[in-house]
PDB file of N, CA and C in Angstrom:
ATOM      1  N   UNK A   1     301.795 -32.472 113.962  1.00  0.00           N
ATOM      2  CA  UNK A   1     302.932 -32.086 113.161  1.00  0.00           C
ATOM      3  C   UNK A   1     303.790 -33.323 112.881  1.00  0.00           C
ATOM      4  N   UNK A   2     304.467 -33.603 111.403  1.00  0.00           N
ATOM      5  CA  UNK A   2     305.121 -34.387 111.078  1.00  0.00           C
ATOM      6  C   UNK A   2     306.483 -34.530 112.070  1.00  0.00           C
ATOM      7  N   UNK A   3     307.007 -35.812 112.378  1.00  0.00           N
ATOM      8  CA  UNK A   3     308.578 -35.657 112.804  1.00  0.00           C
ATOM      9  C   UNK A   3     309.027 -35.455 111.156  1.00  0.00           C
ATOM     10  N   UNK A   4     310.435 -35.074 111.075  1.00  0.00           N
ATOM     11  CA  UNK A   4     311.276 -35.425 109.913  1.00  0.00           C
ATOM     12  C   UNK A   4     311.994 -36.402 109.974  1.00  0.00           C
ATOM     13  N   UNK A   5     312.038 -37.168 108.512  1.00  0.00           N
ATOM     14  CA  UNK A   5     313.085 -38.263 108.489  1.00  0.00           C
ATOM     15  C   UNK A   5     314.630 -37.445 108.162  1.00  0.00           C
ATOM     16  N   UNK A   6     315.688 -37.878 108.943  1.00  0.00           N
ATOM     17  CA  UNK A   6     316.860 -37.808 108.606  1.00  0.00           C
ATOM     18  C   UNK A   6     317.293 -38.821 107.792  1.00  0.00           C
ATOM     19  N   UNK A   7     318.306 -38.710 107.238  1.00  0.00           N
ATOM     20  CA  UNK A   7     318.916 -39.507 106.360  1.00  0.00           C
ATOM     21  C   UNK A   7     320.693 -39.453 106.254  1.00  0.00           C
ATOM     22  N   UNK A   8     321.098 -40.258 106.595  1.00  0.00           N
ATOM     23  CA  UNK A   8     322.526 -40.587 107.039  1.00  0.00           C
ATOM     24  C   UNK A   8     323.080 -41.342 106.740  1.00  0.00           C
ATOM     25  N   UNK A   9     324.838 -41.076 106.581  1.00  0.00           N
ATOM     26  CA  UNK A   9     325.856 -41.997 106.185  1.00  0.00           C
ATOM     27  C   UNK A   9     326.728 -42.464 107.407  1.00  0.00           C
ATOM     28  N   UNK A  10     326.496 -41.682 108.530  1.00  0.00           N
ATOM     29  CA  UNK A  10     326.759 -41.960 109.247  1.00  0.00           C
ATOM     30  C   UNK A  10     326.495 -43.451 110.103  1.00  0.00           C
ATOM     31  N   UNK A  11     327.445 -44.027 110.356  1.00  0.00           N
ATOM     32  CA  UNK A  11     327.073 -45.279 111.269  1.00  0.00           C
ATOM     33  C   UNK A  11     326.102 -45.208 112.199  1.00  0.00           C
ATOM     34  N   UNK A  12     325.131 -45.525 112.933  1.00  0.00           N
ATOM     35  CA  UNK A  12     324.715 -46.118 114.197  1.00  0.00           C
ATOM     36  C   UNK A  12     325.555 -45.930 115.591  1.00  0.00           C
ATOM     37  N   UNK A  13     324.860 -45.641 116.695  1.00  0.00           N
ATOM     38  CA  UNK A  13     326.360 -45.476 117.757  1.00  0.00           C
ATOM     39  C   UNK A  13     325.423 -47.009 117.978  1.00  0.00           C
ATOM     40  N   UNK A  14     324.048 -47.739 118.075  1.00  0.00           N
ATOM     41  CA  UNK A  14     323.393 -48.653 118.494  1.00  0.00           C
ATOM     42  C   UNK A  14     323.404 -49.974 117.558  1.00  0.00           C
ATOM     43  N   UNK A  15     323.789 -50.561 117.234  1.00  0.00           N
ATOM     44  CA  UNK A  15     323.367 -51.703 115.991  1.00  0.00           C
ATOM     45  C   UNK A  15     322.139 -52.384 116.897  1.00  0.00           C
ATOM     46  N   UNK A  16     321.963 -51.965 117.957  1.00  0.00           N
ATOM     47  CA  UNK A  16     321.052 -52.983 118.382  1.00  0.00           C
ATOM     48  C   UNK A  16     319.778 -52.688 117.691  1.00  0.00           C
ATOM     49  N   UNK A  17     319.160 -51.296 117.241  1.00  0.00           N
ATOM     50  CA  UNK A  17     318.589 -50.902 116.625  1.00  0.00           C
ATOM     51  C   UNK A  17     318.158 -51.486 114.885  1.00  0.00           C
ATOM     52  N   UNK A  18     319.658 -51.907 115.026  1.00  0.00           N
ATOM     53  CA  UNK A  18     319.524 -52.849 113.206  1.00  0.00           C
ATOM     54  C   UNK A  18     319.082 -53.877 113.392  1.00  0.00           C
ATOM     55  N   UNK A  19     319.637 -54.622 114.728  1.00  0.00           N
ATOM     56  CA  UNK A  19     319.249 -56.195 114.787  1.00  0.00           C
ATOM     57  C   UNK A  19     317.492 -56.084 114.528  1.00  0.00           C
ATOM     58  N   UNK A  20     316.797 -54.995 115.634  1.00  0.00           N
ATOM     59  CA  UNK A  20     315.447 -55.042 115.853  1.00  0.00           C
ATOM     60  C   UNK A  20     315.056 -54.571 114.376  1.00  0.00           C
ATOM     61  N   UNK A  21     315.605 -53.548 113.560  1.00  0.00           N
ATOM     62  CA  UNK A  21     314.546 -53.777 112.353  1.00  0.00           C
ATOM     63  C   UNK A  21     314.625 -55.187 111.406  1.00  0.00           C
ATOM     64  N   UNK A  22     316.359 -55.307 111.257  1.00  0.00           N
ATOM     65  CA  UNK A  22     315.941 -56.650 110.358  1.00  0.00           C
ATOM     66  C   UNK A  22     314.691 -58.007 111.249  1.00  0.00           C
ATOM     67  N   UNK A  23     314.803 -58.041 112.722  1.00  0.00           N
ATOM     68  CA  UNK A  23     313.923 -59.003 112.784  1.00  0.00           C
ATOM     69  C   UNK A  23     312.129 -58.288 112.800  1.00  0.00           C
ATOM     70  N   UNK A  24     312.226 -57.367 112.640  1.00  0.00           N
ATOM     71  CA  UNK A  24     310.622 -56.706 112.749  1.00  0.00           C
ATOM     72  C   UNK A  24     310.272 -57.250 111.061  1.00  0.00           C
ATOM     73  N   UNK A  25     311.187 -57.651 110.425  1.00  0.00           N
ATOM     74  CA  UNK A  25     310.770 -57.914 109.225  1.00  0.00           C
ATOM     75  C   UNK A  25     311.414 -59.447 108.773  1.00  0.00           C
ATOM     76  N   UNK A  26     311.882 -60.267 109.959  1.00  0.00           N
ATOM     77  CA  UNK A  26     311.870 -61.310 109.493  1.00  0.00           C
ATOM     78  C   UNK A  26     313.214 -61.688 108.454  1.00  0.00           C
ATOM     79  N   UNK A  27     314.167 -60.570 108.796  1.00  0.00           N
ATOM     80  CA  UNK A  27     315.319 -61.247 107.880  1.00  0.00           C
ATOM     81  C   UNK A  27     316.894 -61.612 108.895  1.00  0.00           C
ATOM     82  N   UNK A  28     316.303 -62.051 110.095  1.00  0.00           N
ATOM     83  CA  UNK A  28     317.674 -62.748 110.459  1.00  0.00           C
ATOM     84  C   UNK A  28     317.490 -63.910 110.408  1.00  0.00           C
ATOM     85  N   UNK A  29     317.045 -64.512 109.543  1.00  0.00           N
ATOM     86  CA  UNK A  29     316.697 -66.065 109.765  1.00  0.00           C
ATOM     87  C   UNK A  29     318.361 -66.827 109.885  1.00  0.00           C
ATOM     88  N   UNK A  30     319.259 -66.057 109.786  1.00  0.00           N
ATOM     89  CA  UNK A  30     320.750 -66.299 109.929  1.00  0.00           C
ATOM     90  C   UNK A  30     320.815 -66.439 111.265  1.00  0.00           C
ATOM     91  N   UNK A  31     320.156 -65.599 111.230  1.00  0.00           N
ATOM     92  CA  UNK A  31     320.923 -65.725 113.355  1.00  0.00           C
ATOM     93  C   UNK A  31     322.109 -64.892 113.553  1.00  0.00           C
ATOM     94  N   UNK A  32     322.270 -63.440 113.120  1.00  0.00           N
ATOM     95  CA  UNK A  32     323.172 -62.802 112.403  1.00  0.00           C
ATOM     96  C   UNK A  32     323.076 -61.967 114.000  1.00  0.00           C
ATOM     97  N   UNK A  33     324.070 -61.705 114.755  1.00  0.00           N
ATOM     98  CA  UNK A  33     324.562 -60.918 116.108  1.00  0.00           C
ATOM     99  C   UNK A  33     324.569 -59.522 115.403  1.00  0.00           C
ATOM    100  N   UNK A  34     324.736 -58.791 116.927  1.00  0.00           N
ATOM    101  CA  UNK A  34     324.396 -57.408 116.849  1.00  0.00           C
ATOM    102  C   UNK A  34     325.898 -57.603 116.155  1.00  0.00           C
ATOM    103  N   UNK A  35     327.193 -57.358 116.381  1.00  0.00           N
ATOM    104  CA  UNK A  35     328.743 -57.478 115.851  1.00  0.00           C
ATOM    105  C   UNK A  35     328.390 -58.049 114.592  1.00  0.00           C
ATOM    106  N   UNK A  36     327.816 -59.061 113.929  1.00  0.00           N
ATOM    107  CA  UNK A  36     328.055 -59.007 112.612  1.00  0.00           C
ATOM    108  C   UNK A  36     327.316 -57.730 111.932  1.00  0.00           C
ATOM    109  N   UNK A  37     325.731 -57.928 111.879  1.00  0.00           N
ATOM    110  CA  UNK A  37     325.285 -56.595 111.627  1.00  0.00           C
ATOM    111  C   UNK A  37     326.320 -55.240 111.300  1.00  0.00           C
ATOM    112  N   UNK A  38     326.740 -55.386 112.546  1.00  0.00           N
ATOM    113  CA  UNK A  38     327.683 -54.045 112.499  1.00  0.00           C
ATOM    114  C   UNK A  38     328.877 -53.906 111.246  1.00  0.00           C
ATOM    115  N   UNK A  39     329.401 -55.486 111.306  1.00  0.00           N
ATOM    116  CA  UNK A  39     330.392 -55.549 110.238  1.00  0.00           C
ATOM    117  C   UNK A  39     330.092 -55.522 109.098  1.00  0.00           C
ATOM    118  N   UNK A  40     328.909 -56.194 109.099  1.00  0.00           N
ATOM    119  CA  UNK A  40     328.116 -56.010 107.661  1.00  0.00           C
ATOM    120  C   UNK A  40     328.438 -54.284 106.768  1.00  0.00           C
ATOM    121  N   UNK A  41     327.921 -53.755 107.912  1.00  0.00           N
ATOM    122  CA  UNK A  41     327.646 -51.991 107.353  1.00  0.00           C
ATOM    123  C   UNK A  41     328.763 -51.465 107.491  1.00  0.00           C
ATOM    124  N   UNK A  42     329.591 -52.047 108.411  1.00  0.00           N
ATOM    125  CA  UNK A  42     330.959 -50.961 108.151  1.00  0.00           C
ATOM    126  C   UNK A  42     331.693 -51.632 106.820  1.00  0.00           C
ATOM    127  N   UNK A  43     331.447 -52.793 106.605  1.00  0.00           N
ATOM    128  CA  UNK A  43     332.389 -53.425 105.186  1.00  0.00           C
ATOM    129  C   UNK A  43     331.498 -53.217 103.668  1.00  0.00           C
ATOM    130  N   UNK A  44     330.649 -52.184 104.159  1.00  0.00           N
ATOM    131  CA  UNK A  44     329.959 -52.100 102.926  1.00  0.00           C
ATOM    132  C   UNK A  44     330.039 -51.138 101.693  1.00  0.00           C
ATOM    133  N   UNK A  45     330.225 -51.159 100.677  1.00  0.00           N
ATOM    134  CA  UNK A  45     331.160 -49.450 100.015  1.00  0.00           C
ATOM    135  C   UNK A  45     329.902 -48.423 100.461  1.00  0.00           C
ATOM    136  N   UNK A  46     328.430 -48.649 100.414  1.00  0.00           N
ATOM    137  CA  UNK A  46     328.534 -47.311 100.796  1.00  0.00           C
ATOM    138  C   UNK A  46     327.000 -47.466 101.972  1.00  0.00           C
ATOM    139  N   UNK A  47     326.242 -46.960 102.677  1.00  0.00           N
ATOM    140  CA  UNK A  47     325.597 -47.012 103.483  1.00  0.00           C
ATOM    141  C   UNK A  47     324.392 -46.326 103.879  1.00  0.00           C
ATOM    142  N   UNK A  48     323.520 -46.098 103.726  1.00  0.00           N
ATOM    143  CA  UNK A  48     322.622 -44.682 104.752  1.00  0.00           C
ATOM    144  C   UNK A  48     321.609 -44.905 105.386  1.00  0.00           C
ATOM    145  N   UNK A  49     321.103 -44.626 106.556  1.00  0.00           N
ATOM    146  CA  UNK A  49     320.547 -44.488 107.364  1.00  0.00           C
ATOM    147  C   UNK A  49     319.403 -43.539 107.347  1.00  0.00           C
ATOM    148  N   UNK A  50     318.088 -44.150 107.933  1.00  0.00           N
ATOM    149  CA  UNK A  50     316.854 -43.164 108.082  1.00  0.00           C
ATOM    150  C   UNK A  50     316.984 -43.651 109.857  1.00  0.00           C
ATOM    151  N   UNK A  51     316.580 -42.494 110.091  1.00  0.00           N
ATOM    152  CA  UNK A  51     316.393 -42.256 111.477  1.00  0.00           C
ATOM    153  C   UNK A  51     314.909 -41.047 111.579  1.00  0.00           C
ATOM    154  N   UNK A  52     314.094 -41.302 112.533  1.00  0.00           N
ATOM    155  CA  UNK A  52     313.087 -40.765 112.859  1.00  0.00           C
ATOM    156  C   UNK A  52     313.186 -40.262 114.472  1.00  0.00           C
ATOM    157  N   UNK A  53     313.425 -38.920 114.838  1.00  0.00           N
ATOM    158  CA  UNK A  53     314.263 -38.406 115.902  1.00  0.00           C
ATOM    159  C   UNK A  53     315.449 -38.952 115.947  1.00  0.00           C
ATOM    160  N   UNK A  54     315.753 -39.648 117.169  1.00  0.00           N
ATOM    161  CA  UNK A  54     316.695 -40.838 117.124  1.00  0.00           C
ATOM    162  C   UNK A  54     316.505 -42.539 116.997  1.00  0.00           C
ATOM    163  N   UNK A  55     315.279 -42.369 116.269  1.00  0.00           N
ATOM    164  CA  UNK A  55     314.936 -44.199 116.156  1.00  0.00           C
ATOM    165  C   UNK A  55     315.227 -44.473 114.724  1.00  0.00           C
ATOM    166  N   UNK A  56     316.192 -45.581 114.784  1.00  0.00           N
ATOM    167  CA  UNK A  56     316.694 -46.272 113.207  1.00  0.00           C
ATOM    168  C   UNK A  56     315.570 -46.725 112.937  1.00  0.00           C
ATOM    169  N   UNK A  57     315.110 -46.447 112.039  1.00  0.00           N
ATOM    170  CA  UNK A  57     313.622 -46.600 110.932  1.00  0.00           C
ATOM    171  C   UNK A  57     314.127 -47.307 109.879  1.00  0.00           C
ATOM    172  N   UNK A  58     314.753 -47.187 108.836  1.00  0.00           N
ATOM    173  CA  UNK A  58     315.070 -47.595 107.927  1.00  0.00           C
ATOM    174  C   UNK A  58     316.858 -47.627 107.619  1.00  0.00           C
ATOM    175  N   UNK A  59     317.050 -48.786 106.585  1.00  0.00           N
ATOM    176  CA  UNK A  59     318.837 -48.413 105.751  1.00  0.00           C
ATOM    177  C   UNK A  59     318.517 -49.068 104.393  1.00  0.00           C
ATOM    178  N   UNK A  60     319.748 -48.480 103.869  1.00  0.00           N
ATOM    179  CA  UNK A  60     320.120 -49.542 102.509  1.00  0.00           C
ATOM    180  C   UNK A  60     321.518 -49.384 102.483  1.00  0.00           C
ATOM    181  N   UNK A  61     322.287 -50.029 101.975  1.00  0.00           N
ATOM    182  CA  UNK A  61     323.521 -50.517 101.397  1.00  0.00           C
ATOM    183  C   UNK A  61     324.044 -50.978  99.978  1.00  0.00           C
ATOM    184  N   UNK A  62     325.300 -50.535  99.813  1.00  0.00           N
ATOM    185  CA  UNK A  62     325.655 -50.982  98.607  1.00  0.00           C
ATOM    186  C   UNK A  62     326.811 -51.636  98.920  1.00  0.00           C
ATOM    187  N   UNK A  63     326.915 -53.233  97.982  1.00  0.00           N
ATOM    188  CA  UNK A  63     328.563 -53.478  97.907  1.00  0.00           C
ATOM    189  C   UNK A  63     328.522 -53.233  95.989  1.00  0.00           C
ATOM    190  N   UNK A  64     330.210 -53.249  96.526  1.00  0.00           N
ATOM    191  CA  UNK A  64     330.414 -53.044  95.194  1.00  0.00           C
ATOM    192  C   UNK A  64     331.905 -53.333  94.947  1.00  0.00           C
ATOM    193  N   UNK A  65     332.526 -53.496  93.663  1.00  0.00           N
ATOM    194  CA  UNK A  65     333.757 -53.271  93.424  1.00  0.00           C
ATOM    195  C   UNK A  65     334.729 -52.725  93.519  1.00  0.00           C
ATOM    196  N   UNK A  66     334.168 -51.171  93.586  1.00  0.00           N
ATOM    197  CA  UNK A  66     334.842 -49.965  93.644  1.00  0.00           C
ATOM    198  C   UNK A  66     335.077 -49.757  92.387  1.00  0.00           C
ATOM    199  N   UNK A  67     334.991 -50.399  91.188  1.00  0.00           N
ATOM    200  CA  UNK A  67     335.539 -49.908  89.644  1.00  0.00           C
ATOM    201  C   UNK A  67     334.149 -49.795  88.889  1.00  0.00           C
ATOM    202  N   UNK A  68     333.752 -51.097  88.203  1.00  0.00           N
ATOM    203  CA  UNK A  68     332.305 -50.799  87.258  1.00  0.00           C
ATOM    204  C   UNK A  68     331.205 -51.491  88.174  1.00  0.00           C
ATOM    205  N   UNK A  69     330.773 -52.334  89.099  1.00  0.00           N
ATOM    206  CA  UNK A  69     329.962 -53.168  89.667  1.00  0.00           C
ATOM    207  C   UNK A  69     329.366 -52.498  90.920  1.00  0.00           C
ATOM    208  N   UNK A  70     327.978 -52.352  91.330  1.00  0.00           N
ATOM    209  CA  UNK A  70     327.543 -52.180  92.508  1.00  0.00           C
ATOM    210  C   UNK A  70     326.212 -52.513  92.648  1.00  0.00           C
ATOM    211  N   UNK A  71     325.782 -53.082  93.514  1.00  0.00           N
ATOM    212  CA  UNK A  71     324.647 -53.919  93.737  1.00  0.00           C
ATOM    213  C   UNK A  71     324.117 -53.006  95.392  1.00  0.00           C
ATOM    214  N   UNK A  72     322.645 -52.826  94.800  1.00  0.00           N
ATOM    215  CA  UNK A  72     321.879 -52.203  96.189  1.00  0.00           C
ATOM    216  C   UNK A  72     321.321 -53.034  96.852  1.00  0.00           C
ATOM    217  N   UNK A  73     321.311 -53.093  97.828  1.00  0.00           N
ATOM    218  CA  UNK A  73     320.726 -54.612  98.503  1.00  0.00           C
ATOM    219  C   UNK A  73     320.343 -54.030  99.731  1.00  0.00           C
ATOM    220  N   UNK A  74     319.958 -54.654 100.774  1.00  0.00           N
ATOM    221  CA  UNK A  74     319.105 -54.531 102.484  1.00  0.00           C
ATOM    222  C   UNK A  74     318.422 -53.118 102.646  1.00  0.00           C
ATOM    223  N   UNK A  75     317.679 -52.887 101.665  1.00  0.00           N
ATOM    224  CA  UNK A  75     316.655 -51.932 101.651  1.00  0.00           C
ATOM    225  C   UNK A  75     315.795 -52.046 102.502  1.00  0.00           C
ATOM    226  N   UNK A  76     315.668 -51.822 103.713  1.00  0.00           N
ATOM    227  CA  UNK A  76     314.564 -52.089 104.769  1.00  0.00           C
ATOM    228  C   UNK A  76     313.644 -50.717 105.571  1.00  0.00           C
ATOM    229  N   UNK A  77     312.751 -50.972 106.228  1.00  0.00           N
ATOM    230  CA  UNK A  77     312.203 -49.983 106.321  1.00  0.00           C
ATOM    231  C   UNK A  77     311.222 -50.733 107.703  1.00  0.00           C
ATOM    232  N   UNK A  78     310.933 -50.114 108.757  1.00  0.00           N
ATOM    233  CA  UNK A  78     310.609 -50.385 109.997  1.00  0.00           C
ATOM    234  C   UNK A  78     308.925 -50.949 109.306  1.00  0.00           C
ATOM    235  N   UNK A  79     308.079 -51.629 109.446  1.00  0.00           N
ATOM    236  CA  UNK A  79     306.652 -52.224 109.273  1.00  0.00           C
ATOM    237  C   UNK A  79     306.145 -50.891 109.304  1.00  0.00           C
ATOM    238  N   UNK A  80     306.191 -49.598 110.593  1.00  0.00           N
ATOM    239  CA  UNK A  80     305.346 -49.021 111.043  1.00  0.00           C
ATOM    240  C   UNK A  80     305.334 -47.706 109.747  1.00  0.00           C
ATOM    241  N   UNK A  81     306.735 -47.533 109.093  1.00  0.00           N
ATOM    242  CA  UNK A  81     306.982 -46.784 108.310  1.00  0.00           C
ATOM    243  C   UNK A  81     307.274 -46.764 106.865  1.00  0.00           C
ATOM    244  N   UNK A  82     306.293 -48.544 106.373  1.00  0.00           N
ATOM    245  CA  UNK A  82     306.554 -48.614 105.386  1.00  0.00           C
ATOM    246  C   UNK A  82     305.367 -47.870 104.424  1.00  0.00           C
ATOM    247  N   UNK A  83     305.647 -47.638 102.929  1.00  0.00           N
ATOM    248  CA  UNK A  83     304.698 -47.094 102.027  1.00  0.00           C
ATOM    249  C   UNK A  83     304.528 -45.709 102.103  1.00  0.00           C
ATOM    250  N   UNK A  84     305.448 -44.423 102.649  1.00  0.00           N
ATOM    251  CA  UNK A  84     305.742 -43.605 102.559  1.00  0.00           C
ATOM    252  C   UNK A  84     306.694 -43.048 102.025  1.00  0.00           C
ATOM    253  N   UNK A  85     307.634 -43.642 101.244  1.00  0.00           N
ATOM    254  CA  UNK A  85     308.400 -42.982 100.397  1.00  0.00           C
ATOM    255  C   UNK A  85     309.860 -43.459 101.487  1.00  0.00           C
ATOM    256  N   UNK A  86     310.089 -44.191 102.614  1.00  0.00           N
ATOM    257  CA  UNK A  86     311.141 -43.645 103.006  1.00  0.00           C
ATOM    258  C   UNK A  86     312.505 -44.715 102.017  1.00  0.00           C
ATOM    259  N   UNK A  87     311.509 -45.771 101.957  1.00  0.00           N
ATOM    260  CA  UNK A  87     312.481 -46.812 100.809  1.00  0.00           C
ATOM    261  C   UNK A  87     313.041 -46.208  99.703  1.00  0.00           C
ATOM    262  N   UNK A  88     312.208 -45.530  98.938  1.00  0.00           N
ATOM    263  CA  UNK A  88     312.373 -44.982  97.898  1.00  0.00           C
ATOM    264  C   UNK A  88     313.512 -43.507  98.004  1.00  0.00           C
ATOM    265  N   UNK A  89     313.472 -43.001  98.589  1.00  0.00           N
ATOM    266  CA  UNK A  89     314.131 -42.218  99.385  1.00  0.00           C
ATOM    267  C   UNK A  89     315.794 -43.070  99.280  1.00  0.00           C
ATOM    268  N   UNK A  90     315.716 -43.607  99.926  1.00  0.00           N
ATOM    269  CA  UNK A  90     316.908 -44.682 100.363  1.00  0.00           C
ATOM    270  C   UNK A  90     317.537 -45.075  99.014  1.00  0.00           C
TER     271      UNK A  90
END
C-alpha cells in the first residue's frame, strides 16, 4: 500500500530535515546552517512542504514582492522520491 504525500504550509518543527535534503542533492555548496535554512523559509512570501509520514521529502518556495513580481525557486525533492509527480505537485 502507498504512504500518502502530505503537502504543507506549515513550517518544519526540524530544519534539520531541510539541511539533509538540500545536501542529498548537492545544493549547500554555501555551507548554509540548519538557522539559516530556517530563515530562508520563514522570510519567504510563500512556502510548502511534502512530507511522507513524517519525513520532509520535498519543498518549494516563493519570494516575491508582494505587488506584481514572484519568482518560484528551491524546488527540491528527496533523490529517493524524485519522478513521481511530487515536484510538479509543488
Amino acid at each position: 500500500m502507498k504512504t500518502k504525500i502530505s503537502y504543507t504550509i506549515e513550517h518544519p518543527t526540524n530544519f534539520n530535515e531541510l539541511l539533509a535534503l538540500y545536501e542529498s542533492l548537492g545544493w549547500n555548496s554555501l555551507k548554509l546552517t540548519v538557522n539559516e535554512l530556517e530563515q530562508m523559509c520563514k522570510q519567504s512570501w510563500y512556502v510548502i512542504y511534502a512530507f511522507k509520514e513524517q519525513q520532509l521529502i520535498g519543498m518549494g518556495r516563493v519570494i516575491s514582492d508582494g505587488v506584481i513580481t514572484g519568482v518560484i525557486c528551491g524546488v527540491c525533492v528527496l533523490p529517493k522520491y524524485q519522478s513521481i509527480g511530487i515536484g510538479k505537485e509543488i
